[in-house]
C-alpha atoms as a PDB file:
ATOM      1  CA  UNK A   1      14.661 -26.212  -0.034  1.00  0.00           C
ATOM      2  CA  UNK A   2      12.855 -24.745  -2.981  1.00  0.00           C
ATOM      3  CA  UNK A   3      13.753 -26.577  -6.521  1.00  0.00           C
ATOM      4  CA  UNK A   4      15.675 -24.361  -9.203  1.00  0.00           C
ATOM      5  CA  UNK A   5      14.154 -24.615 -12.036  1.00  0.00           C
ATOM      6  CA  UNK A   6      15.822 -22.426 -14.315  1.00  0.00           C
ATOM      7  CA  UNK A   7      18.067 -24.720 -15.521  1.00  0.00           C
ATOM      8  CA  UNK A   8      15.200 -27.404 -16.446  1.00  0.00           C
ATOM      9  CA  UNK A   9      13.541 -27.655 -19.772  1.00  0.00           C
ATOM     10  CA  UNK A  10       9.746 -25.778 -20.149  1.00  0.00           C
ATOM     11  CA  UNK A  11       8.131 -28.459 -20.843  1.00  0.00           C
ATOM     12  CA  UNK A  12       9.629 -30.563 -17.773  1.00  0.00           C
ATOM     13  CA  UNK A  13       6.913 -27.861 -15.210  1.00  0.00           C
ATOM     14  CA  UNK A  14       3.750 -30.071 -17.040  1.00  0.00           C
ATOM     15  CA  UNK A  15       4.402 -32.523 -15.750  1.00  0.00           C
ATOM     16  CA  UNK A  16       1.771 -34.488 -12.758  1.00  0.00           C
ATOM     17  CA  UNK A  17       4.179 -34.288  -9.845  1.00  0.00           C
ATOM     18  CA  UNK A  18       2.460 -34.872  -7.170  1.00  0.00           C
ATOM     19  CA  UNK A  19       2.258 -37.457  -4.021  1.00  0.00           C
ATOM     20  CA  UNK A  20      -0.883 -40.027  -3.448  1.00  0.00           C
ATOM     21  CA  UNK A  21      -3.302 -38.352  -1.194  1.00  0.00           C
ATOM     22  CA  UNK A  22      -3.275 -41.765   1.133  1.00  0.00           C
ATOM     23  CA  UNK A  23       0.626 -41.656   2.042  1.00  0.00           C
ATOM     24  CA  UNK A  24      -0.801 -43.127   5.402  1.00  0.00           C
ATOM     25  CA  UNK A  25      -2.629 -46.221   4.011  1.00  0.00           C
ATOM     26  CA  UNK A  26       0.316 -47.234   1.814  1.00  0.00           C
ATOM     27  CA  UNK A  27       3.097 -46.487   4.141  1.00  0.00           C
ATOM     28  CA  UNK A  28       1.420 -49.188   6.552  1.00  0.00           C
ATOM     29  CA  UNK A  29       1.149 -51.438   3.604  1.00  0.00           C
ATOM     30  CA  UNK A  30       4.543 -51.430   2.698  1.00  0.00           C
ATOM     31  CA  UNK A  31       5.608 -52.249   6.688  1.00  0.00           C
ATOM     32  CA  UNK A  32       2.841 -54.700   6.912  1.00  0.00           C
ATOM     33  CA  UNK A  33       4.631 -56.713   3.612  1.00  0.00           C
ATOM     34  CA  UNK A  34       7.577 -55.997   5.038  1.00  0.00           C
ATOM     35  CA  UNK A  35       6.326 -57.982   8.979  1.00  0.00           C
ATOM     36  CA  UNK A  36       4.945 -60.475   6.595  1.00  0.00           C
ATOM     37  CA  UNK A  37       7.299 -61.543   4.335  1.00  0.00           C
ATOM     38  CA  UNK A  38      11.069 -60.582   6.422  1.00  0.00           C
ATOM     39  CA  UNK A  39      11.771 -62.713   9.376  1.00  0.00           C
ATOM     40  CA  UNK A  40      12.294 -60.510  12.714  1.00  0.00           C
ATOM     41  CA  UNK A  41      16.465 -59.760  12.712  1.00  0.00           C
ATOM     42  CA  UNK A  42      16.842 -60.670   9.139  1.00  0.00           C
ATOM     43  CA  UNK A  43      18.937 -59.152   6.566  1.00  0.00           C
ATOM     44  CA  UNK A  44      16.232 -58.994   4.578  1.00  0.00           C
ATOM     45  CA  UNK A  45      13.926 -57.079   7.060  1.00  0.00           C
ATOM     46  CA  UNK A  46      16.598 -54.852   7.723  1.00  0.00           C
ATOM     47  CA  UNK A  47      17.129 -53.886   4.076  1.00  0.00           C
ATOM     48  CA  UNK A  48      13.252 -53.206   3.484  1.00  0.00           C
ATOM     49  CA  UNK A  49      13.237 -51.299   6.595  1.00  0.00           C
ATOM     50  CA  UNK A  50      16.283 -49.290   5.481  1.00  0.00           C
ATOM     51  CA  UNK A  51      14.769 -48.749   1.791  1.00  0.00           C
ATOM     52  CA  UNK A  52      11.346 -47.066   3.202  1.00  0.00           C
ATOM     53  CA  UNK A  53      13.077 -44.941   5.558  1.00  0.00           C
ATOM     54  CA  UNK A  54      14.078 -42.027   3.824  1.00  0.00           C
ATOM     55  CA  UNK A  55      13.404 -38.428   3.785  1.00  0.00           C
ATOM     56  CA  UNK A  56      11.897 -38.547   0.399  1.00  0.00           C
ATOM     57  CA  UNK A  57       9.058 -40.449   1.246  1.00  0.00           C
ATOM     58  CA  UNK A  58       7.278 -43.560   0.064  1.00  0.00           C
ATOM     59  CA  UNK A  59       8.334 -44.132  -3.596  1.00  0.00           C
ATOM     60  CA  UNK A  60       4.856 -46.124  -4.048  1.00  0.00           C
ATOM     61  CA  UNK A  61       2.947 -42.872  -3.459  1.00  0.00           C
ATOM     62  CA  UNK A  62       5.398 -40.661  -5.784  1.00  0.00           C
ATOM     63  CA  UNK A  63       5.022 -43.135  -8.387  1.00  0.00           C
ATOM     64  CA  UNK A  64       1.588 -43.516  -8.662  1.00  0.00           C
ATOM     65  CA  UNK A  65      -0.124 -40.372  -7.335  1.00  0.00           C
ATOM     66  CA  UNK A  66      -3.287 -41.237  -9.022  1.00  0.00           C
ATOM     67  CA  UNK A  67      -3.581 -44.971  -8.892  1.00  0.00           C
ATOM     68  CA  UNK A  68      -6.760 -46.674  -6.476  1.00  0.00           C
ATOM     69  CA  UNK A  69      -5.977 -46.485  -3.235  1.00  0.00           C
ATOM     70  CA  UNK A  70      -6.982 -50.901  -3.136  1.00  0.00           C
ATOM     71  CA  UNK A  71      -4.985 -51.862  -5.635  1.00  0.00           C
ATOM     72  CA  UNK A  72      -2.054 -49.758  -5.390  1.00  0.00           C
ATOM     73  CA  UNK A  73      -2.020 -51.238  -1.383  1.00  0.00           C
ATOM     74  CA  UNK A  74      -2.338 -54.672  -3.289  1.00  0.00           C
ATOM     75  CA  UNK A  75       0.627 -53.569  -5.492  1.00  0.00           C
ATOM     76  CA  UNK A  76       2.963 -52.692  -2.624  1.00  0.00           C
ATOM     77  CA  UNK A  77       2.178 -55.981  -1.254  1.00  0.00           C
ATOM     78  CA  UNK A  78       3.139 -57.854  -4.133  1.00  0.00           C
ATOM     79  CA  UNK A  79       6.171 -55.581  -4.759  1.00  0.00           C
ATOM     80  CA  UNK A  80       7.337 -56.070  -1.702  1.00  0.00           C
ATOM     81  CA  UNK A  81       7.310 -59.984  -1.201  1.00  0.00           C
ATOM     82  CA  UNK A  82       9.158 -60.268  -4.468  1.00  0.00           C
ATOM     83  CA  UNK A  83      11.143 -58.014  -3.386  1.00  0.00           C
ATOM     84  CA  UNK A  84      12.495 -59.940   0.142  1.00  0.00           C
ATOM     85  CA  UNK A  85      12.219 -62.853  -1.736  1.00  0.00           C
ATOM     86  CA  UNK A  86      15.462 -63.078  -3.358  1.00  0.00           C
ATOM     87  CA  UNK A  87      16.147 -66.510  -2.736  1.00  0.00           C
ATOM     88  CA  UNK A  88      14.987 -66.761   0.801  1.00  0.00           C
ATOM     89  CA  UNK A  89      11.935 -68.190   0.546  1.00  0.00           C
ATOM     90  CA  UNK A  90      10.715 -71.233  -2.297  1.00  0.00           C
ATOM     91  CA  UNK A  91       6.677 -70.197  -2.275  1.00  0.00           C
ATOM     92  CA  UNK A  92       4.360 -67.393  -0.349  1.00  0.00           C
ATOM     93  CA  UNK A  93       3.695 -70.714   1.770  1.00  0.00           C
ATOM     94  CA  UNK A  94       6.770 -70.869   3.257  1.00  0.00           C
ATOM     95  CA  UNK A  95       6.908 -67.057   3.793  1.00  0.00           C
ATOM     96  CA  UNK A  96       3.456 -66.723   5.635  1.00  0.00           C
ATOM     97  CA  UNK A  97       5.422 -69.953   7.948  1.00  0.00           C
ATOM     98  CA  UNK A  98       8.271 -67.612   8.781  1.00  0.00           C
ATOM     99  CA  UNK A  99       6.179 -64.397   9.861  1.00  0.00           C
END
């Protein structure tokens, strides 16, 4: 469905929206954190799992369209493990134990 943007400011149309061109490479970061760092049949998994699957896409690739395709996968990564760490795990030792 098209976007209506009549009722949106001039200046709003210059902006860079726009997805990464390696959607692919970061989407199997983000599940690869996700394996790594969230316990098969947690609550935690399931909540990553359930954050990444949406019809939007991958927010790491609408949010940084531009960024290195290395260190944006490096990003996710990191985003990601603090993420599903809330508490669950005391260092990225003990998380690399539970995968």
């Amino acid at each position: 469905m098209p976007t209506d943007t009549t009722k949106v400011a001039n200046y709003f149309s210059y902006l860079p929206v726009r997805i990464h061109k390696e959607v692919d490479a970061i989407e199997r970061a983000t599940f690869e954190a996700i394996k790594f760092c969230a316990p098969k049949g947690s609550k935690e998994r399931k909540q990553a799992l359930y954050r990444h699957s949406n019809l939007f896409g991958n927010p790491y690739a609408l949010c940084h369209p531009e960024c290195d395709i290395e260190k944006l996968k490096f990003f996710v990564k990191v985003v990601e493990m603090i993420w599903i760490d809330d508490g669950m795990f005391s260092s990225p030792q003990q998380c690399r134990q539970e995968a």
